[in-house]
C-alpha atoms as a PDB file:
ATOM      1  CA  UNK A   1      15.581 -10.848  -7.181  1.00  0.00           C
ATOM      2  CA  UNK A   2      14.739 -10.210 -10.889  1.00  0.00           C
ATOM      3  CA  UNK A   3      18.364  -9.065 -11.279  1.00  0.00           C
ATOM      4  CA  UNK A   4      19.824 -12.568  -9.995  1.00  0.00           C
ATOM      5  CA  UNK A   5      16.739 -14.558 -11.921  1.00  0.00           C
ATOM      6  CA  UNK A   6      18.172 -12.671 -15.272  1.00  0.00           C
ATOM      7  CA  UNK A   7      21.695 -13.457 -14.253  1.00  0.00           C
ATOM      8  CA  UNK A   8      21.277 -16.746 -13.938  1.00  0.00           C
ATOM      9  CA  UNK A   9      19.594 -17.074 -17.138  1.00  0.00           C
ATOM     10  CA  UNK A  10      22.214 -15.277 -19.222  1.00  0.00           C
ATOM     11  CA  UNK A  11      24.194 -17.581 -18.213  1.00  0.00           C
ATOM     12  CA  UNK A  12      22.269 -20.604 -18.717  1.00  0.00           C
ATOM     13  CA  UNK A  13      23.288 -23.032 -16.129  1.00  0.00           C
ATOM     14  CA  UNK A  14      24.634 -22.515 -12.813  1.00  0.00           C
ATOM     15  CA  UNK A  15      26.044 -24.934 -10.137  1.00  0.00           C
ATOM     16  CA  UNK A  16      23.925 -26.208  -7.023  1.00  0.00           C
ATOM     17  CA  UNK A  17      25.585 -27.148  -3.727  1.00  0.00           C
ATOM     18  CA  UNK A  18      24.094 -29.360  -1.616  1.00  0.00           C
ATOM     19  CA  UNK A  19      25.351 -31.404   1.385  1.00  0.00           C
ATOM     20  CA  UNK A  20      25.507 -35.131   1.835  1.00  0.00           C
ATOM     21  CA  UNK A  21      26.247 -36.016   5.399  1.00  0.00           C
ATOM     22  CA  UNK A  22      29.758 -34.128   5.718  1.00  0.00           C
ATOM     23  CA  UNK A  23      30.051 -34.439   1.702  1.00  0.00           C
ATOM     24  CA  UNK A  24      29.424 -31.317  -0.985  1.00  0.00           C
ATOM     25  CA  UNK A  25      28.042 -32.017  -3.892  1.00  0.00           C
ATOM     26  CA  UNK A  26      27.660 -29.761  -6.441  1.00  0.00           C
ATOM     27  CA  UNK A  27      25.554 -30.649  -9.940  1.00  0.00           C
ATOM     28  CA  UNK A  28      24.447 -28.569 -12.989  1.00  0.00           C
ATOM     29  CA  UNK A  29      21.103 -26.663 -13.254  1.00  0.00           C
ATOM     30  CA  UNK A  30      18.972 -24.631 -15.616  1.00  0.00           C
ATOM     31  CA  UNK A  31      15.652 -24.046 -13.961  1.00  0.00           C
ATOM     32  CA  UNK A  32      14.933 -20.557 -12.294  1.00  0.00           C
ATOM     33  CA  UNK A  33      12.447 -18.477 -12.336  1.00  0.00           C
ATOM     34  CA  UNK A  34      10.449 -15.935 -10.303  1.00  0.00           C
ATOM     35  CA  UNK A  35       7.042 -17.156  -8.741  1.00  0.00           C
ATOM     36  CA  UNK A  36       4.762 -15.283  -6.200  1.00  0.00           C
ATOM     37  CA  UNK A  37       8.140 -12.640  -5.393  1.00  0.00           C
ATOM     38  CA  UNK A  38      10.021 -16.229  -4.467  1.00  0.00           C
ATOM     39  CA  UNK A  39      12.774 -17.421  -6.541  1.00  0.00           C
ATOM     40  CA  UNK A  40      12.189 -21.148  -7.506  1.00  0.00           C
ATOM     41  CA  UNK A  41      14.097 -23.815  -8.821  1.00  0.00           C
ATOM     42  CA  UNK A  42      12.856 -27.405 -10.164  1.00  0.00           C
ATOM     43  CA  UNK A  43      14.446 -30.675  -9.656  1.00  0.00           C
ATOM     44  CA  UNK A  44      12.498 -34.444  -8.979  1.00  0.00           C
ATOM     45  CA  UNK A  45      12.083 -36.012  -5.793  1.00  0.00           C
ATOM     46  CA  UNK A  46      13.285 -38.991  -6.599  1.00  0.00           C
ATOM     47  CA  UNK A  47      17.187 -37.815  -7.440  1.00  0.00           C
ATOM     48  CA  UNK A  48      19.556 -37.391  -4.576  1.00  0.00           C
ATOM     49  CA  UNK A  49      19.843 -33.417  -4.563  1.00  0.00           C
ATOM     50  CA  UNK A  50      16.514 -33.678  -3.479  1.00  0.00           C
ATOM     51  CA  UNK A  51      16.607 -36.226  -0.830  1.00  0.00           C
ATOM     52  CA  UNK A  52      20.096 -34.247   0.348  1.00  0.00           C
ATOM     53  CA  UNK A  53      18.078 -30.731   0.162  1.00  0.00           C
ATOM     54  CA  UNK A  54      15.404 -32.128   2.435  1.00  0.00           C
ATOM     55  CA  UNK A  55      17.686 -33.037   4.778  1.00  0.00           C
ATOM     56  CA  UNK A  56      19.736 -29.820   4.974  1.00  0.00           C
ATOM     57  CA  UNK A  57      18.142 -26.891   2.907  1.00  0.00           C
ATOM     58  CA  UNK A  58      21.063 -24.813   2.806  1.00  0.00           C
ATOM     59  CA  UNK A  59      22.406 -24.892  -0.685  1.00  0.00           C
ATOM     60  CA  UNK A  60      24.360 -22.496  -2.525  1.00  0.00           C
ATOM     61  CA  UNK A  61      24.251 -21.221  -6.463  1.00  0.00           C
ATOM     62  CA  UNK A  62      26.765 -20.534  -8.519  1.00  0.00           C
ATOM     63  CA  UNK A  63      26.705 -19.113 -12.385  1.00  0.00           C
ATOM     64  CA  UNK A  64      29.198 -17.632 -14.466  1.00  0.00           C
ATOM     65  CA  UNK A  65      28.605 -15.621 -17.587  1.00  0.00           C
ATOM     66  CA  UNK A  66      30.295 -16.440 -20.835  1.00  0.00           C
ATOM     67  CA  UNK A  67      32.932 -14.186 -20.814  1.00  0.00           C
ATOM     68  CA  UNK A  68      34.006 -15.665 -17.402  1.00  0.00           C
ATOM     69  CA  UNK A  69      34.277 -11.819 -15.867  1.00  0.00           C
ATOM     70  CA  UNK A  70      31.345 -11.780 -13.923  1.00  0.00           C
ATOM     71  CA  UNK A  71      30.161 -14.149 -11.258  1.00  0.00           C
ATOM     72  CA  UNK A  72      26.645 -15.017  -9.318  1.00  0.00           C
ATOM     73  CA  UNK A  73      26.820 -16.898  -5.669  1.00  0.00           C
ATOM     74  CA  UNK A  74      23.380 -17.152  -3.838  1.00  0.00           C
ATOM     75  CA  UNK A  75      23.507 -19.299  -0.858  1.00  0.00           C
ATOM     76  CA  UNK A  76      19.879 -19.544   1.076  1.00  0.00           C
ATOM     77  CA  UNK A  77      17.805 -22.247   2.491  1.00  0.00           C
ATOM     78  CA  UNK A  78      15.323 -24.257  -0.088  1.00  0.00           C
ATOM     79  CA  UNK A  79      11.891 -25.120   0.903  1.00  0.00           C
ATOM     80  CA  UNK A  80       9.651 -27.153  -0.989  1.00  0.00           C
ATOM     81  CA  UNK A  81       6.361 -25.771  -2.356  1.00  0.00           C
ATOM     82  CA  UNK A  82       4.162 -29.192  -3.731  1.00  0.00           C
ATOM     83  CA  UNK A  83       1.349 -26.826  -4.702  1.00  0.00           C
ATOM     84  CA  UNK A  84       0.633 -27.402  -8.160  1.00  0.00           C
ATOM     85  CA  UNK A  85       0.682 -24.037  -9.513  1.00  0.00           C
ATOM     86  CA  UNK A  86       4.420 -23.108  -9.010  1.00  0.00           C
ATOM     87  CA  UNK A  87       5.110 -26.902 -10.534  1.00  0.00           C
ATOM     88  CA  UNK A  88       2.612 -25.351 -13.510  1.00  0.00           C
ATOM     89  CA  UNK A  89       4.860 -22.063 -13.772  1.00  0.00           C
ATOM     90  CA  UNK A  90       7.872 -24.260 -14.100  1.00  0.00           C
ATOM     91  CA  UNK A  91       7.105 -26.481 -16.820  1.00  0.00           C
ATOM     92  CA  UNK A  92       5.791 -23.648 -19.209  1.00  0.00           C
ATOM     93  CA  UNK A  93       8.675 -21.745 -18.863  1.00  0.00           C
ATOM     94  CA  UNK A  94      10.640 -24.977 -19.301  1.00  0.00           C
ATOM     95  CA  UNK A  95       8.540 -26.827 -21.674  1.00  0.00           C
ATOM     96  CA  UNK A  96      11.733 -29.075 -22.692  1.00  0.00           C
ATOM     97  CA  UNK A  97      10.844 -31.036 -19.164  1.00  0.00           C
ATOM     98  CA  UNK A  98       7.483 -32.195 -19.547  1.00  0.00           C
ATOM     99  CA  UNK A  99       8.376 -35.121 -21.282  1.00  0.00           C
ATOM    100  CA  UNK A 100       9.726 -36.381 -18.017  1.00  0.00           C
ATOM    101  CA  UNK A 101       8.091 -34.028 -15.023  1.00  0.00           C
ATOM    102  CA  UNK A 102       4.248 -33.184 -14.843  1.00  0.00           C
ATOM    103  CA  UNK A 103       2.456 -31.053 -12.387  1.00  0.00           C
ATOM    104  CA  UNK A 104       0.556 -33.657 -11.373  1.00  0.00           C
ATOM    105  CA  UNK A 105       3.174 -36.678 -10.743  1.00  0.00           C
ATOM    106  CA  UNK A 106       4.202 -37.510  -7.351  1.00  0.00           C
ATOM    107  CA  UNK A 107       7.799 -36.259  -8.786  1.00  0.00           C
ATOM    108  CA  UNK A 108       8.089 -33.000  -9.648  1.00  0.00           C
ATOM    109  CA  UNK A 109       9.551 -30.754  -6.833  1.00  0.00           C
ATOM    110  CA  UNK A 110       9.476 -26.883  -6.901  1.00  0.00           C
ATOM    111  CA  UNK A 111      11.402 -25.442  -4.387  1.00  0.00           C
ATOM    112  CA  UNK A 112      12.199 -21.814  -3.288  1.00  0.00           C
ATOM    113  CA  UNK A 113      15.114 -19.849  -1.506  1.00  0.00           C
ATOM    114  CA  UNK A 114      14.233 -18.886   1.733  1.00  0.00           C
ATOM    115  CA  UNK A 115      16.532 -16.211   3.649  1.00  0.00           C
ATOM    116  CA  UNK A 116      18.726 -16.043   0.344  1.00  0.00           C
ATOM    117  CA  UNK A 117      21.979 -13.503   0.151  1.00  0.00           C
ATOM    118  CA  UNK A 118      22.989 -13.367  -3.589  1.00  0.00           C
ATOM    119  CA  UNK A 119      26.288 -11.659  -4.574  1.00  0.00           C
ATOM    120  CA  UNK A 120      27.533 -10.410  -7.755  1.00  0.00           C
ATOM    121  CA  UNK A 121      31.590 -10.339  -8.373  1.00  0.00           C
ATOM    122  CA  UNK A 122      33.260  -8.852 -11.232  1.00  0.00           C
ATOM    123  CA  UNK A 123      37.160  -9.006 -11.755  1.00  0.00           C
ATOM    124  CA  UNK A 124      38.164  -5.471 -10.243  1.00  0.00           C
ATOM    125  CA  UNK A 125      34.872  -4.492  -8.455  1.00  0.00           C
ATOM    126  CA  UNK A 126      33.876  -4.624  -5.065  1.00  0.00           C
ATOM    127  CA  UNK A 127      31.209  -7.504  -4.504  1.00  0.00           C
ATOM    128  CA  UNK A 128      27.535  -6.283  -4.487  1.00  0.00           C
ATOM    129  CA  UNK A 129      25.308  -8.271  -1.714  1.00  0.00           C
ATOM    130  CA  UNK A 130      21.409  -8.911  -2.320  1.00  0.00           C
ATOM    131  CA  UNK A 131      19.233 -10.964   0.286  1.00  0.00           C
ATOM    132  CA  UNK A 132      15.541 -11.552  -0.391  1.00  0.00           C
END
């Protein structure tokens, strides 16, 4: 899991899938981080991944490092933690968003994978499969 967290972040955005009714949709990201051994991400309640991702949880990552050799897919269910401490965890490794999230809004959503497979790819390598 620390492996895919510092992939991610190397790359420094990645690609969230979500489903709306028989529709993908697929927005950029930045947050990730490692909380309690559960990978977390951070959005707001009130935009529509959120209201997709409580409908259907199943959501799949995607990053790509700079070079564009090397590629990250991590599909896995998301469940929302609204304890305050992950929602703490976020923001001060993200201190850039508390001008518009605080831990104590009725906004800010941490979420975590649940049942997550993440595999690396690398032009002429065999995939590598991780599930946490």
């Amino acid at each position: 899991m620390e492996e895919v967290k510092n992939f991610i972040k190397e790359c420094g955005a990645y690609f969230l899938a979500t489903v709306d009714g028989d529709q993908p949709r697929v927005r950029p990201f930045g947050t990730i981080e490692i909380f309690e051994g559960k990978l977390y991400i951070q959005t707001g309640k009130s935009k529509d991944c959120s209201k997709q991702i409580q409908k259907n949880g199943k959501v799949e990552i995607c990053a790509m490092n700079s070079e564009g050799n090397k590629w990250l897919r991590v599909a896995g269910t998301l469940v929302r933690d609204d304890r305050r401490e992950p929602k703490v965890h976020m923001l001060e490794h993200y201190p850039e968003l508390k001008f518009m999230y605080s831990p104590d809004d009725d906004n800010t959503e941490t979420l975590y994978f649940k049942d997550a497979t993440a595999t690396f790819y690398a032009f002429g390598a065999s995939p590598r499969v991780v599930k946490f």
